[in-house]
Protein backbone atom coordinates (compact mmCIF):
# COMPACT_ATOMS: atom_id res chain seq x y z
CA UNK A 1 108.91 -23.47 24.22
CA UNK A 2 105.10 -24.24 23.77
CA UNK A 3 104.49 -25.61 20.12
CA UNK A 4 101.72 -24.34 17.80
CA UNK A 5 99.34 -26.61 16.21
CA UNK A 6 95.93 -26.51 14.75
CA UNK A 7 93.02 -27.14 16.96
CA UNK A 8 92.22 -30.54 14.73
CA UNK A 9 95.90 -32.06 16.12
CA UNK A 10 96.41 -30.75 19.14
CA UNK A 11 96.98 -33.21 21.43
CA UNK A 12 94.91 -32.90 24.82
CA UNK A 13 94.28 -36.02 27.29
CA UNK A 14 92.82 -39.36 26.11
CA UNK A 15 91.62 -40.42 29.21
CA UNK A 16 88.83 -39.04 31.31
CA UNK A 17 90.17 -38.17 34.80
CA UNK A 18 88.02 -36.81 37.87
CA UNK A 19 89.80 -33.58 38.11
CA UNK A 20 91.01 -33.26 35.21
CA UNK A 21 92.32 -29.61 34.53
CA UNK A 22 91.04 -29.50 30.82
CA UNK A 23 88.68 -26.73 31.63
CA UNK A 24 90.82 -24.69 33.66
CA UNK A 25 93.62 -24.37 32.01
CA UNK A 26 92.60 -21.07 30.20
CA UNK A 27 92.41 -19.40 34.08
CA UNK A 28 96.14 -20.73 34.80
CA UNK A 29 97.74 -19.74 31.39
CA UNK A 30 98.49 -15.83 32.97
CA UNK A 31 99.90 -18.20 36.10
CA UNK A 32 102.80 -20.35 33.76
CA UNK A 33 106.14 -19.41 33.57
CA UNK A 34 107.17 -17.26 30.57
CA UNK A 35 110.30 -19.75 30.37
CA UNK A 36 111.89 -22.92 31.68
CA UNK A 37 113.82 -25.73 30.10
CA UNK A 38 112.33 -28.70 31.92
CA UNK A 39 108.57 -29.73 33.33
CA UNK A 40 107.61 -31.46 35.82
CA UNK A 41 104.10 -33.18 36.77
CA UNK A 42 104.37 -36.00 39.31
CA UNK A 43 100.64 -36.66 39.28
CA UNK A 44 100.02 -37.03 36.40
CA UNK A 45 96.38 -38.46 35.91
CA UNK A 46 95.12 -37.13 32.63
CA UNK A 47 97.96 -34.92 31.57
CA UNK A 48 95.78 -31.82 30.78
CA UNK A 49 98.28 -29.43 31.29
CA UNK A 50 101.35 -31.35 30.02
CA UNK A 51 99.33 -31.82 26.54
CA UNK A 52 98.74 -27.83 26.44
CA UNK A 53 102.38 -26.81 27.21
CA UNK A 54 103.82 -29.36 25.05
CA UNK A 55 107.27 -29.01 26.69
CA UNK A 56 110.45 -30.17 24.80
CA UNK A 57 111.76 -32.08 28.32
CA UNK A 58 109.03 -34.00 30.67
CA UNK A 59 109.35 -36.34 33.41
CA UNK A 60 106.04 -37.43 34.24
CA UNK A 61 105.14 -39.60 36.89
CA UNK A 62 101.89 -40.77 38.85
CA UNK A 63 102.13 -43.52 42.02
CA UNK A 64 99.70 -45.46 39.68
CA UNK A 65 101.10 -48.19 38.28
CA UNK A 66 98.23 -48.98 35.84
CA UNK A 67 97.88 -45.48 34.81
CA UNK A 68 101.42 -45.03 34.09
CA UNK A 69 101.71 -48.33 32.39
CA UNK A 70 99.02 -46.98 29.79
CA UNK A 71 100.75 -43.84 29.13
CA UNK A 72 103.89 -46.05 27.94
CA UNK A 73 101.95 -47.56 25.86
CA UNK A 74 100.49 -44.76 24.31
CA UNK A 75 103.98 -43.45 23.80
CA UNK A 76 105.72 -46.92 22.86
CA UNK A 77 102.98 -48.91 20.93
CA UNK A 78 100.19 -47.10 19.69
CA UNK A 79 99.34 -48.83 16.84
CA UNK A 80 99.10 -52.34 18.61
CA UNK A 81 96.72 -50.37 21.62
CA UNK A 82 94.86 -49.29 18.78
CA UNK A 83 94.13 -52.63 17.65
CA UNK A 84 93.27 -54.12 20.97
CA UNK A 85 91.14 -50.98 21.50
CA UNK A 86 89.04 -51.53 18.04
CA UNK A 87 88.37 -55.72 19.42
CA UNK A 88 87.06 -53.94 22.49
CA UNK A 89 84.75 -51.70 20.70
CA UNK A 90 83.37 -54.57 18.50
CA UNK A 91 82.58 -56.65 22.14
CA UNK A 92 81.68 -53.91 23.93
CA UNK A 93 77.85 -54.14 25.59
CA UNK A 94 76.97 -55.01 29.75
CA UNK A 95 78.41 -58.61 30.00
CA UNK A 96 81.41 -57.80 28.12
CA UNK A 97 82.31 -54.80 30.81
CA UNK A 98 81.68 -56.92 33.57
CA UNK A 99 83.83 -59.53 32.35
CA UNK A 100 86.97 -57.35 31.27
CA UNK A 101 86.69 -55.29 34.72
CA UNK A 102 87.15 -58.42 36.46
CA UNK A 103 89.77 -59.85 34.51
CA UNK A 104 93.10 -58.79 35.78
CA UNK A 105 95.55 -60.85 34.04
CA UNK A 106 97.31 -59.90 30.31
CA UNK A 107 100.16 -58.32 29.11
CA UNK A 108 101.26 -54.41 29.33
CA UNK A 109 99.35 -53.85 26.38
CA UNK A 110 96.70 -56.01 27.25
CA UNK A 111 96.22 -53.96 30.81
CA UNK A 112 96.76 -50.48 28.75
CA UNK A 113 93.76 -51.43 26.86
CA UNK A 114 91.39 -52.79 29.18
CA UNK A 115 92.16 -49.21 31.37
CA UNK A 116 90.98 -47.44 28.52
CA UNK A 117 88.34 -49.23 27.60
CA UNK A 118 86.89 -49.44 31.03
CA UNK A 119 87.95 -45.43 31.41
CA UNK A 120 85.88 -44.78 28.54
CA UNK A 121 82.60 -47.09 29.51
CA UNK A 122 82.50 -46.80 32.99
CA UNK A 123 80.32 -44.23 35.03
CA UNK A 124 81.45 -41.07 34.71
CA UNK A 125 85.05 -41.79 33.91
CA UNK A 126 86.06 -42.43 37.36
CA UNK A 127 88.62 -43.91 38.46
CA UNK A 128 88.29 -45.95 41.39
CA UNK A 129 89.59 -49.23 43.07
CA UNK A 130 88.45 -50.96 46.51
CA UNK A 131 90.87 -51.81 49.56
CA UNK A 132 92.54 -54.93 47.13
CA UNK A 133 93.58 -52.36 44.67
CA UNK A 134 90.50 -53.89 42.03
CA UNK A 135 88.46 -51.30 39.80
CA UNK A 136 84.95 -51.78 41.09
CA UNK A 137 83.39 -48.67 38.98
CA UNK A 138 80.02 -49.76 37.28
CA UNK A 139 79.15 -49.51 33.96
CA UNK A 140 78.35 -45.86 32.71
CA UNK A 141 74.97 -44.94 30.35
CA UNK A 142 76.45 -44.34 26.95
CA UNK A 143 74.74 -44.83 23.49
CA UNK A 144 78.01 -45.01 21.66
CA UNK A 145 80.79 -44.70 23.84
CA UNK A 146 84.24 -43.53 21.60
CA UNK A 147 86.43 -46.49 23.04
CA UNK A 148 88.85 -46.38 20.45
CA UNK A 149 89.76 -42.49 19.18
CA UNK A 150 92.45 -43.79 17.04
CA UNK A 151 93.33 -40.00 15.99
CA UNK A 152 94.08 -38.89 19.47
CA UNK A 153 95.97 -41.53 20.72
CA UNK A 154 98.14 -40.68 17.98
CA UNK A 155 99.15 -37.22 18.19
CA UNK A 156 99.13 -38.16 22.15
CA UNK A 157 101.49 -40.79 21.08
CA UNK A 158 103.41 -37.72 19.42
CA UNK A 159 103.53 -35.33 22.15
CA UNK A 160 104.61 -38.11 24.51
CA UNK A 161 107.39 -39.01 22.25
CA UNK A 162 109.67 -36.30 23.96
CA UNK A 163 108.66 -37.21 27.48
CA UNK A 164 110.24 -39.77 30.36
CA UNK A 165 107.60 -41.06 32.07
CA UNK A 166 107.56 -43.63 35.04
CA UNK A 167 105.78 -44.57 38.29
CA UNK A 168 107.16 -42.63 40.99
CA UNK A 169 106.15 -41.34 44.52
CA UNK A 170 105.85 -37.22 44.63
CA UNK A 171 108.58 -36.38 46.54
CA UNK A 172 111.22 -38.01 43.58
CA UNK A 173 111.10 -34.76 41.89
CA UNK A 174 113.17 -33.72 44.33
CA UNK A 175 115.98 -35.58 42.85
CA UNK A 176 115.86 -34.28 39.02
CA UNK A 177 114.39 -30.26 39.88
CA UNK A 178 117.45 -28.36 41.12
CA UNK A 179 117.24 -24.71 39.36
CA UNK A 180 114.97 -21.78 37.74
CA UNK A 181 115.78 -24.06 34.61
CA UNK A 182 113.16 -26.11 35.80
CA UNK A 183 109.08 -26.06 36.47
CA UNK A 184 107.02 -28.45 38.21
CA UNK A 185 103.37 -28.28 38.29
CA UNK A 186 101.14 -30.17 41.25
CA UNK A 187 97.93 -31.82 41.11
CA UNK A 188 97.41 -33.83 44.10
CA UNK A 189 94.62 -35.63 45.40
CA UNK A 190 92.24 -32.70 47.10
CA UNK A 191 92.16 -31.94 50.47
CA UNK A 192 88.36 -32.68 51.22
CA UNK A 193 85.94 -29.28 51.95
CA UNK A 194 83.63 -31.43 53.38
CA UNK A 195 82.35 -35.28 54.38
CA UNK A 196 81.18 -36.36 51.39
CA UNK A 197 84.48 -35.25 49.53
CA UNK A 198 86.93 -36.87 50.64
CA UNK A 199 88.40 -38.93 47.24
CA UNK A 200 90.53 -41.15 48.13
CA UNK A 201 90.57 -44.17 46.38
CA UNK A 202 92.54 -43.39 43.20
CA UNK A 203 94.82 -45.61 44.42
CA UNK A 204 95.33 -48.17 47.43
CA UNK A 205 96.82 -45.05 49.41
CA UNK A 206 95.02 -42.22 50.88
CA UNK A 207 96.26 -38.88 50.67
CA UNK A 208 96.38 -37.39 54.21
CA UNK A 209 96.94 -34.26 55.98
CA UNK A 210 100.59 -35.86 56.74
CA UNK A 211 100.99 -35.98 52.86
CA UNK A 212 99.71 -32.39 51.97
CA UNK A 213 101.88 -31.39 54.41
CA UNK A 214 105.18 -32.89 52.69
CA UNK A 215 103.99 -32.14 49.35
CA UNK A 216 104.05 -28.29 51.31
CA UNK A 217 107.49 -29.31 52.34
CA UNK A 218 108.80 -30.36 48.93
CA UNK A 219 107.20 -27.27 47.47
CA UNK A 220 109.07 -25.22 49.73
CA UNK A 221 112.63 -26.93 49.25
CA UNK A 222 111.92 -26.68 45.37
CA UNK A 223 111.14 -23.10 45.34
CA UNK A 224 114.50 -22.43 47.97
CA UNK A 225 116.15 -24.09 44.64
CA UNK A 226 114.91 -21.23 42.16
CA UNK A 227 112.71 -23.88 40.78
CA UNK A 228 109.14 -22.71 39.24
CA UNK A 229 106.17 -24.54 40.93
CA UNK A 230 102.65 -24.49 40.62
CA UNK A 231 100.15 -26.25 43.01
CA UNK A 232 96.35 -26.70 42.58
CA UNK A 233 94.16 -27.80 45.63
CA UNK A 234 90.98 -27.53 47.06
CA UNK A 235 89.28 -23.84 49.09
CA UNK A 236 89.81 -25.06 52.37
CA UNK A 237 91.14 -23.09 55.32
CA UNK A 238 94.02 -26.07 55.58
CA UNK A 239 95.65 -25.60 52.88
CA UNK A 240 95.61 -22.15 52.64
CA UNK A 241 97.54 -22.17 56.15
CA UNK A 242 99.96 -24.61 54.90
CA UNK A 243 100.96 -22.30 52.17
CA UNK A 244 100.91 -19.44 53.62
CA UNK A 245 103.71 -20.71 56.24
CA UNK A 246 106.17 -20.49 53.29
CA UNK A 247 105.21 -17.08 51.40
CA UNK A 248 103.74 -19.10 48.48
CA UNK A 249 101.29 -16.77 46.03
CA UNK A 250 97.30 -18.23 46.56
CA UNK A 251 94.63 -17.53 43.67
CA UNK A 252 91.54 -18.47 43.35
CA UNK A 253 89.91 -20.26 40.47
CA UNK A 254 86.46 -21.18 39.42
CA UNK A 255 85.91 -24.91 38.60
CA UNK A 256 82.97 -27.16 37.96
CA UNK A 257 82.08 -30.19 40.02
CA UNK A 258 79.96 -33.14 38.93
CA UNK A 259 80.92 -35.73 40.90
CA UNK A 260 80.08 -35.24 44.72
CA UNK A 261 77.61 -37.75 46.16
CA UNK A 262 75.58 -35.31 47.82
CA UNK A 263 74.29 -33.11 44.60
CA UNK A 264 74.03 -29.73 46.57
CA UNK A 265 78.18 -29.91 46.34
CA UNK A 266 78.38 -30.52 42.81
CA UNK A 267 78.55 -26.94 40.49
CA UNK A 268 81.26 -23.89 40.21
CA UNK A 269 83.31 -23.57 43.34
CA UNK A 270 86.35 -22.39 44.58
CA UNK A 271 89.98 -24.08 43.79
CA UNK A 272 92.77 -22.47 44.79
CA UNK A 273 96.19 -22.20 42.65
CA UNK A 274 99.27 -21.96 44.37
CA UNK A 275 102.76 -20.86 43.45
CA UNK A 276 106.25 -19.85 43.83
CA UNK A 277 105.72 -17.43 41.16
CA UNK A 278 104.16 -13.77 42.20
């Protein structure tokens, strides 16, 4: 079920993703399934947790075209991303940023690219776009920024080989997850804890109460299935009510936060993991 590598290949996420699950994973291993044939991860943003299982069947999907564009790549043409990657690299400095963040047009591969190379040199990693759907994050303090780390997008490249991945709205998992064969794991966009949190411009759509509410739902008619599901989402007295309406399992995890734009919010707090399974 979960394949054993060395720590020098093991694949893990080539993009940084603001909350990413990279660093938590070791505090949801005791939380996984001990079996299942086929995983699940509708948002998928960096993939942390799809890289450590490894599963044999995926369907992962994000409502980000862009994002989901890149991982095909990845998967489909690594070699030529590669390439584009390394012209990046050799351009890279302030003007060139500017520039390629404000260039829009290209091919699939083209657009797979530029994300990367503007994940990789913007601040903080963040993804971001304004009202028009454009990236608008500046460009990040980095000595030597590692734009092109040809040896991870390859065994990436590997472990997405086995995986179906397209862009796809949450609730379509509803029409693939029918039985205990089957485990889907959650990462939504957060429910804010406070003023200053409230992320919501990963893509041209907020996530709203409305929307943690049918991801609730979906979580609900999943688990009625026998499927296995998993939810992470923020400490806040909302969503634990939400989930306790359908006799989900809540745990608490510790998790590091940098970006906050009030810095009294940013260190270890509270997330909560959620799940069928207890």
């Amino acid at each position: 079920m979960v394949i054993q590598v060395s720590k020098e290949t093991s694949p893990r996420p080539f993009l940084k993703w603001a909350g990413g699950k990279s660093r938590l994973i070791q505090q949801y291993i005791p939380y996984f399934p001990k079996s299942y044939k086929n995983y699940y991860e509708p948002f998928l943003g960096g993939g942390a947790v799809f890289f450590y299982l490894q599963p044999s069947a995926a369907i992962l999907t994000d409502i980000n075209a862009e994002l989901i564009n890149t991982y095909c790549c990845v998967r489909d043409r690594v070699e030529d991303l590669i390439s584009l990657l390394k012209e990046h690299k050799s351009r890279h400095d302030k003007d060139y940023y500017y520039s390629v963040r404000n260039d829009y047009s290209g091919t699939d591969i083209e657009k797979a690219a530029r994300l990367i190379y503007l994940n990789k040199t913007c601040f903080n990693g963040l993804y971001r776009v304004n009202s028009q759907g454009k990236f608008n994050v500046p460009l990040g303090r980095y000595d030597n920024p590692n734009i092109c780390h040809e040896n991870l997008l390859r065994v990436a490249s590997e472990a997405l080989s086995y995986a179906e991945i397209k862009q796809a709205d949450f609730t379509e998992v509803l029409n693939h997850a029918t039985s205990s064969d089957d485990f889907v794991f959650f990462d939504p966009p957060y429910h804010p804890i406070s003023d200053t949190s409230y992320f919501t411009a990963y893509s041209q759509n907020c996530f709203s109460q409305k929307d943690q509410e049918l991801l609730r739902d979906t979580c609900a008619e999943l688990a009625s299935r026998g499927v296995k599901v998993m939810v992470c989402n923020s400490d806040s007295e909302f969503i634990r009510q939400i989930y306790t309406d359908i006799n989900f399992g809540t745990y608490e995890i510790k998790a590091a936060r940098s970006i906050n734009s009030n810095i009294k919010n940013r260190g270890v707090i509270n997330e909560l993991l959620i799940t069928s399974l207890f």
